[in-house]
N, C-alpha and C. Protein backbone atom coordinates (compact mmCIF):
# COMPACT_ATOMS: atom_id res chain seq x y z
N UNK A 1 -3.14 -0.58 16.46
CA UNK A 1 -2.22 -0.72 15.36
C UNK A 1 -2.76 0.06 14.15
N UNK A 2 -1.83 0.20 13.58
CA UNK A 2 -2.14 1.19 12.00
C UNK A 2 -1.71 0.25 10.87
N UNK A 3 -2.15 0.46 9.65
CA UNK A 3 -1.81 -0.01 8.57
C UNK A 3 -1.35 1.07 7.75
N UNK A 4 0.09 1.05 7.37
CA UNK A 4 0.80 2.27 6.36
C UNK A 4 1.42 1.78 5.60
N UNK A 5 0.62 2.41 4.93
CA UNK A 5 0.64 2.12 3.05
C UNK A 5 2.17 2.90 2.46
N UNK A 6 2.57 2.19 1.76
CA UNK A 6 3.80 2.49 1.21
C UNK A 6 3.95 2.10 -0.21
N UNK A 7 3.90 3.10 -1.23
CA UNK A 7 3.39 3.13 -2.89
C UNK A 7 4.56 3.22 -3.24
N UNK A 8 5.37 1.79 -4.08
CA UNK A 8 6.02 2.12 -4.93
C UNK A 8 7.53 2.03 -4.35
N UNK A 9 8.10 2.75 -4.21
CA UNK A 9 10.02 3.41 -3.70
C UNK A 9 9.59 4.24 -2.61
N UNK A 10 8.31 4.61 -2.37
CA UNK A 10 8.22 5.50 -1.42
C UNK A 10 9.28 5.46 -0.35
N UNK A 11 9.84 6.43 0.25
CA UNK A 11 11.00 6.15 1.24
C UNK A 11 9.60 5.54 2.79
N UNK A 12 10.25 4.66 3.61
CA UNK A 12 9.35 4.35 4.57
C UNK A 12 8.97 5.69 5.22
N UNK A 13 9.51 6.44 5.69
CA UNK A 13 8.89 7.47 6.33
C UNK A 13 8.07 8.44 5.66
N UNK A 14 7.56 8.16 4.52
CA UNK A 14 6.76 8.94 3.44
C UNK A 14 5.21 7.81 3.59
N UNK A 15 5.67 6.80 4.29
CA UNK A 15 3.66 5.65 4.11
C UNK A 15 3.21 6.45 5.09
N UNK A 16 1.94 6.34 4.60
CA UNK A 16 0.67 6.93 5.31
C UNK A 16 -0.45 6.13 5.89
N UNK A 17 -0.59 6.42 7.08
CA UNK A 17 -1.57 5.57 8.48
C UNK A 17 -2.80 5.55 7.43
N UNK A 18 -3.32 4.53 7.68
CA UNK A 18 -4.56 4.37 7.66
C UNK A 18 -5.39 3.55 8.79
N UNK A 19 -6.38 3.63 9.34
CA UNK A 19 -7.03 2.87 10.28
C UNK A 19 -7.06 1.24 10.06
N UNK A 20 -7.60 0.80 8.39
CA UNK A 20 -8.01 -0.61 8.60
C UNK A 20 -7.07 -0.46 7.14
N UNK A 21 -6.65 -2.06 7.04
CA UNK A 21 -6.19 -2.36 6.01
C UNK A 21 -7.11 -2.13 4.82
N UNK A 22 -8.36 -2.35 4.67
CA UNK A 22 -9.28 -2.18 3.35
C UNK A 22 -9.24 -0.38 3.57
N UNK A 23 -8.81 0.42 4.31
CA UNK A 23 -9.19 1.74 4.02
C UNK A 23 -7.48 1.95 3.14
N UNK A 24 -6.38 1.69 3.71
CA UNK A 24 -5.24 1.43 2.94
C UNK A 24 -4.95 0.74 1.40
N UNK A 25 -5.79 -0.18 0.97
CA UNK A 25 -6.75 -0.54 0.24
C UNK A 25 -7.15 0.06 -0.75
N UNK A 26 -7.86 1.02 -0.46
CA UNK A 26 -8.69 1.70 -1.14
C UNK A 26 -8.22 2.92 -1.68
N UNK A 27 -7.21 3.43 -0.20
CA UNK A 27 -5.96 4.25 -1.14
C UNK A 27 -5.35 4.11 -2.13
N UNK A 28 -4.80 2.75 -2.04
CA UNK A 28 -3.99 2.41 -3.24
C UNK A 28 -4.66 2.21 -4.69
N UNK A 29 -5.74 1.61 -4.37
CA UNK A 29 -6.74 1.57 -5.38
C UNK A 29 -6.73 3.03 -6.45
N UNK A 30 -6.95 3.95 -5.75
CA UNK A 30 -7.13 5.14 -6.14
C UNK A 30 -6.09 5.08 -7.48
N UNK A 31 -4.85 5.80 -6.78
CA UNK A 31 -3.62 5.83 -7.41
C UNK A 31 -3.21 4.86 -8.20
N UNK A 32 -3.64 3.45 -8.27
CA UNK A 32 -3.43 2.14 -9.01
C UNK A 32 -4.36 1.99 -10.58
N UNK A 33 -5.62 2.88 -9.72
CA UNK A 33 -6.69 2.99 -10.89
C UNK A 33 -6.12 4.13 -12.30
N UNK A 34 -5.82 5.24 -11.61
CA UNK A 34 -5.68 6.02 -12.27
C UNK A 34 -4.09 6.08 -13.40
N UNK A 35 -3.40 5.06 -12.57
CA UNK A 35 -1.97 5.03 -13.35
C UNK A 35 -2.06 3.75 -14.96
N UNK A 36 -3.40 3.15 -14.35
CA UNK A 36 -3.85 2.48 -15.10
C UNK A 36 -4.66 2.77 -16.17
N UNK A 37 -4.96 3.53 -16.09
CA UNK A 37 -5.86 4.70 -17.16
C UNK A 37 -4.70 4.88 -18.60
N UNK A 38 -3.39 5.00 -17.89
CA UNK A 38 -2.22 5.43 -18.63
C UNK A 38 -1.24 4.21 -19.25
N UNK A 39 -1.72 3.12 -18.99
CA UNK A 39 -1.21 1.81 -18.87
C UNK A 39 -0.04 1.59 -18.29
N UNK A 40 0.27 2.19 -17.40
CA UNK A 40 1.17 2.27 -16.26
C UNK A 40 0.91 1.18 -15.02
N UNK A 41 1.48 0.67 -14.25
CA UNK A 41 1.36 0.19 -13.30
C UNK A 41 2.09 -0.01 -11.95
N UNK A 42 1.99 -0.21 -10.95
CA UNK A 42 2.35 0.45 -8.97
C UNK A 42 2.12 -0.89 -8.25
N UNK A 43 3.05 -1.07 -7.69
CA UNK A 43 2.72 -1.81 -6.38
C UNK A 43 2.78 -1.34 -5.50
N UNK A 44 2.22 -1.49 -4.19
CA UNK A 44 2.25 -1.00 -3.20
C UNK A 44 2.91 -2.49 -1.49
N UNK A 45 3.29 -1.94 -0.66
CA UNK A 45 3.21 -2.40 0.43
C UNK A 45 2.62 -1.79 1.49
N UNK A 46 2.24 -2.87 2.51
CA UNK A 46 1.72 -2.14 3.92
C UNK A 46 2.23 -2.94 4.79
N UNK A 47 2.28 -2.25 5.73
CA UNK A 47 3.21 -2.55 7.36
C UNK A 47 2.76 -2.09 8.60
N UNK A 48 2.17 -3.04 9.04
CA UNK A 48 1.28 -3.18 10.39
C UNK A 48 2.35 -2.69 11.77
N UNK A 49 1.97 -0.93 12.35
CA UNK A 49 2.77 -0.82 13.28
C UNK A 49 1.80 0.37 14.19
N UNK A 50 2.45 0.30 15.41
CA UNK A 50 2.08 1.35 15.99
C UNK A 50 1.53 2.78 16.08
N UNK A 51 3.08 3.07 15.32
CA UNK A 51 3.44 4.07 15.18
C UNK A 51 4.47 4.25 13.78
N UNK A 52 4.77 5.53 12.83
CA UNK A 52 5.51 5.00 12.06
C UNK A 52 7.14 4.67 12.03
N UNK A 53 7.26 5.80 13.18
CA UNK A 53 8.84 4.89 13.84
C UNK A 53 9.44 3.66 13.95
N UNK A 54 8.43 2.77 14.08
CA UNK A 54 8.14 1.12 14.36
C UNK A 54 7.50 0.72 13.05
N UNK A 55 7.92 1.05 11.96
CA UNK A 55 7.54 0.65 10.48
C UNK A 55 8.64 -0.18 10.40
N UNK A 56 8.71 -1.31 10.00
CA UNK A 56 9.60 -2.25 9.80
C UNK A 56 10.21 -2.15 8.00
N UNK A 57 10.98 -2.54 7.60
CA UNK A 57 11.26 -2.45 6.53
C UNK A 57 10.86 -3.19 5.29
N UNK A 58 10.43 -4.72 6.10
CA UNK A 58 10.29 -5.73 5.49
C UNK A 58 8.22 -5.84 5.39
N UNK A 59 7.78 -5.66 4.74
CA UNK A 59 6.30 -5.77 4.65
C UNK A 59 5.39 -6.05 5.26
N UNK A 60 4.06 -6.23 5.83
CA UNK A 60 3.13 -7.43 6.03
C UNK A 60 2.45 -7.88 4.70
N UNK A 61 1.88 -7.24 3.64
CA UNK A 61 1.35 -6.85 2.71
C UNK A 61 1.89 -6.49 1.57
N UNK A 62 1.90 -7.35 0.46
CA UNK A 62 2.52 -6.50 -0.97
C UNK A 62 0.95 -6.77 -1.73
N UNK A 63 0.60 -5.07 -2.27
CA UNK A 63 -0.09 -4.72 -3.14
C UNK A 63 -0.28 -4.63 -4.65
N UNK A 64 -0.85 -5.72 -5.14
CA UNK A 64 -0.48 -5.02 -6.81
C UNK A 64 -2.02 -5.34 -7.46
N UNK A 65 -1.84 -4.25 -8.62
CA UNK A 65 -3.65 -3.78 -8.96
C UNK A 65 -3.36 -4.85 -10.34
N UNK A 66 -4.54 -5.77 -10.88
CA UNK A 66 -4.61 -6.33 -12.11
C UNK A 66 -5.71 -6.74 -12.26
N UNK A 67 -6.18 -6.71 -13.31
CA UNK A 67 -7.72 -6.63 -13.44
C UNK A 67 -8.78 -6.26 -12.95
N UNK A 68 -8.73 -4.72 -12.87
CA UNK A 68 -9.29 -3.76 -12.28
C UNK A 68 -9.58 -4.12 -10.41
N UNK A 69 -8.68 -5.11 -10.12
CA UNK A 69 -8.80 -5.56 -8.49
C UNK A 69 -7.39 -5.35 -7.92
N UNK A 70 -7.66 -5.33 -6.73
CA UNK A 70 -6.55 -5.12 -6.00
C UNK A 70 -6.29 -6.87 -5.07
N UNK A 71 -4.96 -7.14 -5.33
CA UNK A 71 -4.93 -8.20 -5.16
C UNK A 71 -3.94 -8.09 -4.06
N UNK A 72 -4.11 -8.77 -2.87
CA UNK A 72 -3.47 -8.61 -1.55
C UNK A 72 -2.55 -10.01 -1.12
N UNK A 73 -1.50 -10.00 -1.12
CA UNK A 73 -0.63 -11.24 -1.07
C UNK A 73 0.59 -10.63 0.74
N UNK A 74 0.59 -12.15 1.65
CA UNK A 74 1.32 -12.11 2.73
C UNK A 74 2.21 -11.81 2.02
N UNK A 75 3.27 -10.87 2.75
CA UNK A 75 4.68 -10.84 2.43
C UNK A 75 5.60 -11.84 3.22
């Protein structure tokens, strides 16, 4: 299984595989950190699938960055 990260409105076929959920994680982190620099802020989702054809629409994972952490909630 893959974990694909999906930032924001991203259309689903735009998330990107990552191996483990903390490496998906850490992606978002990135982009979460830096929008935060701007006092901007991103949520993200991730969706546990195969393949990304088999990306479901509905989440496993909703992402949102606050206090310099990334805070990981079941969808």
């Amino acid at each position: 299984m893959k974990y694909f990260l999906r930032i924001d409105n991203d259309y689903l076929e735009d998330a990107t595989p990552h191996r483990t959920l903390a490496q998906a994680k850490a992606a978002y982190r990135e982009v979460a950190e830096e929008l935060d620099r701007y006092g901007q802020a991103i949520s993200a989702t991730v969706h546990i699938a195969k393949t990304l054809d088999e990306v479901a629409e509905y989440p496993d994972f909703v992402l949102t960055y606050e206090d310099s952490r990334v805070i990981t909630e079941n969808a």
